[in-house]
Protein backbone atom coordinates (compact mmCIF):
# COMPACT_ATOMS: atom_id res chain seq x y z
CA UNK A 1 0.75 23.71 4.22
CA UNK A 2 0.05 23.00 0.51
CA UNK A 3 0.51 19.68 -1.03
CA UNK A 4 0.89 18.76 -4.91
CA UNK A 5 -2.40 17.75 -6.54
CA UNK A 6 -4.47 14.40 -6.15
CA UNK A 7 -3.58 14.38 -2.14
CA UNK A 8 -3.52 15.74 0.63
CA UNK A 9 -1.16 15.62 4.03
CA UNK A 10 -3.07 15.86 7.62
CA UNK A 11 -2.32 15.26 11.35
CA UNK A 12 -3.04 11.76 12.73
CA UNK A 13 -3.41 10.20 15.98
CA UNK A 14 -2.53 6.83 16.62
CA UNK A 15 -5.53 6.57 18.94
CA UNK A 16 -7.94 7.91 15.90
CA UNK A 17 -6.17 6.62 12.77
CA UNK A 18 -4.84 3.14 14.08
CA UNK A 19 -5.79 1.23 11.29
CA UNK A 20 -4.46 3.34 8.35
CA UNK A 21 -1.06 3.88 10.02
CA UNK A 22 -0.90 0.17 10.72
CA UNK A 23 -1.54 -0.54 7.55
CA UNK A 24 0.52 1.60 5.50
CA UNK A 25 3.82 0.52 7.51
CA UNK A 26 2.84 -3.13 7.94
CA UNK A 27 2.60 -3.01 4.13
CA UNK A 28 5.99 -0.71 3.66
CA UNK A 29 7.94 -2.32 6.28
CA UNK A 30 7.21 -5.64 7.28
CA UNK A 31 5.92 -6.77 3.90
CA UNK A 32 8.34 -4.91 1.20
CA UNK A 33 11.38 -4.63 3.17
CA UNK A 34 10.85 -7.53 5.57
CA UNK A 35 11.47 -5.61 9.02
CA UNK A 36 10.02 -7.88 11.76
CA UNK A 37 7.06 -7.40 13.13
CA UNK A 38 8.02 -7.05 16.71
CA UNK A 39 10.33 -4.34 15.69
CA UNK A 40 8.11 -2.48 13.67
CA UNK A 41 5.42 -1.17 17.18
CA UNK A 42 6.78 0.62 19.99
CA UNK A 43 6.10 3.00 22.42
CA UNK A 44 6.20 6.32 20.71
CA UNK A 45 3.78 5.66 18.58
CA UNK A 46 1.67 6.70 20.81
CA UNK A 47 3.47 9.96 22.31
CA UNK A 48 4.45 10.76 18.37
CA UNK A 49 2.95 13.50 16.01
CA UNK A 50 1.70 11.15 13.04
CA UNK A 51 1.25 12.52 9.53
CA UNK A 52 -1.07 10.94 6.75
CA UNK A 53 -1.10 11.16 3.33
CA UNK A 54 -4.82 10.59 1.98
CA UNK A 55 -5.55 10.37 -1.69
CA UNK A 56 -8.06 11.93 -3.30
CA UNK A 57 -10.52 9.37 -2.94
CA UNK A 58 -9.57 9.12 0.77
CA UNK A 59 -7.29 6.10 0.47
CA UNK A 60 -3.96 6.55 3.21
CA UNK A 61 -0.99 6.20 0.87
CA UNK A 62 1.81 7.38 3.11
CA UNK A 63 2.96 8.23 6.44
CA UNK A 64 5.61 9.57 9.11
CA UNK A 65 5.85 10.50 12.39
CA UNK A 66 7.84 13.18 14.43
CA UNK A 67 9.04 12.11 17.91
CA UNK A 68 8.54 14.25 21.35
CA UNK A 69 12.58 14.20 20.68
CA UNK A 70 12.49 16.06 17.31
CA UNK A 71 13.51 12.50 15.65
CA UNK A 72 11.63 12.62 12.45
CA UNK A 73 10.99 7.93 11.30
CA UNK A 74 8.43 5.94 9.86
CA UNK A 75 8.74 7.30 6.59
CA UNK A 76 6.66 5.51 4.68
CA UNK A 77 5.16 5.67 1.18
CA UNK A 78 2.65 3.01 -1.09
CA UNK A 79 4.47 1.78 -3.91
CA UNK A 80 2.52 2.75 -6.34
CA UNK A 81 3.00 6.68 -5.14
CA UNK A 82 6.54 6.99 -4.84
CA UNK A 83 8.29 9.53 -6.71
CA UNK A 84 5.00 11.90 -7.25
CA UNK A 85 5.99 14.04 -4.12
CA UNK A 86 3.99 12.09 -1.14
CA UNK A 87 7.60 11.75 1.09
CA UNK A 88 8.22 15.02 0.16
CA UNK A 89 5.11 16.37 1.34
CA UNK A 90 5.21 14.23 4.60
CA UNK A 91 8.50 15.13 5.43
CA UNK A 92 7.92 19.14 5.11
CA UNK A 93 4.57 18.50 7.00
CA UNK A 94 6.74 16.90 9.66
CA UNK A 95 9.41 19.40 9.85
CA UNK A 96 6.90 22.27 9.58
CA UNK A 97 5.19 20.97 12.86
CA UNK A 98 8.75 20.36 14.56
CA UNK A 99 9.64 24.15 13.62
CA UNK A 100 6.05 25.77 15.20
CA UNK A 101 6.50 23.13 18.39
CA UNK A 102 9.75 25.11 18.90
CA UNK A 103 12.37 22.23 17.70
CA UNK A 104 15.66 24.30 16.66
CA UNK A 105 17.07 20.69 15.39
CA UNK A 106 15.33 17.55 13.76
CA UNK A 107 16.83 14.13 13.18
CA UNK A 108 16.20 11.10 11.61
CA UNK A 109 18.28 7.72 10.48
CA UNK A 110 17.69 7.45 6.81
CA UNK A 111 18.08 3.92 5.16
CA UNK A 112 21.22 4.62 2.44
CA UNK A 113 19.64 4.15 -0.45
CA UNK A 114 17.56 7.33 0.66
CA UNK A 115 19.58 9.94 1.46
CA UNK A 116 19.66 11.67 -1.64
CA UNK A 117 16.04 12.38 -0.71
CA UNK A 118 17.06 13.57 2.68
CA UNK A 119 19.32 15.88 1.20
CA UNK A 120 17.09 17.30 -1.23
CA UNK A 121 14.68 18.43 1.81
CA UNK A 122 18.20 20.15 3.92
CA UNK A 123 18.90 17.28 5.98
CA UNK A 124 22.87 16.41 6.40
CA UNK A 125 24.50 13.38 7.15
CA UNK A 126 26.56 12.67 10.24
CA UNK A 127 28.38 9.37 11.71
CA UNK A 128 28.90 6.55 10.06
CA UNK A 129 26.45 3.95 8.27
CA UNK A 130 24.99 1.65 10.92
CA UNK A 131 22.20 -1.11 10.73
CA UNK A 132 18.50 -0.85 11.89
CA UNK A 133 15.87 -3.78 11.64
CA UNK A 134 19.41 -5.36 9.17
CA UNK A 135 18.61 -2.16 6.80
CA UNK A 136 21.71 0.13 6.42
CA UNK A 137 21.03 3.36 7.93
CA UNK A 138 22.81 7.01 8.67
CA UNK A 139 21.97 9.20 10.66
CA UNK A 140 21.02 12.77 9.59
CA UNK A 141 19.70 16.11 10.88
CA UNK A 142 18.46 19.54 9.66
């Protein structure tokens, strides 16, 4: 799986890359979009297939894991690398893995203001919108 130039997308375990999955959602999640902290953890973390973006100077800049479930969450991107084809990458990583493991169906709840982006990678919408962490969400699958 290829990714555009000046990084790279890679496996991660939570039990081997704690600290830069920590940090890229603390910094994403509780920080920019002020999601509590105590809603941010939980236990599939640790069951989850974890993806990491790295930089070509080895920095983490994004993230996202794929549930034992197929659910596809923790999307999450540095600021600074938005837009240059990180989520992108992530999310086809993700999905990629989901499709060898055997998953015939993937989901995720996309916050609103991303779907577009959800689209764009052949995920459809379905219900209606619904609040996560006081976020407006909907939930999608491919």
């Amino acid at each position: 799986m290829s990714s555009p130039p000046g990084f790279s997308v890679r496996t991660a375990s939570w039990q081997e890359d704690l600290a830069p999955l920590q940090d890229l959602r603390r910094t994403v999640f509780i920080l920019e979009q002020q999601v509590p902290e105590s809603l941010e953890w939980d236990e599939f973390d640790a069951v989850s297939q974890h993806a990491l973006a790295i930089d070509a100077h080895g920095h983490a800049i994004g993230t996202g894991r794929l549930l034992p479930d197929g659910h596809i969450g923790r999307m999450a991107v540095l600021g600074e690398w938005r837009g240059r084809g990180v989520g992108g990458a992530i999310l086809e990583f993700l999905v990629e893995y989901g499709r060898m493991r055997g998953d015939a169906i993937l989901h995720l709840n996309a916050q609103t203001h991303a779907i577009g982006f959800y689209e764009r990678h052949g995920f459809a919408v379905h219900g209606e919108e619904f609040p996560d962490a006081g976020i407006p969400h909907r939930r999608m699958s491919r």
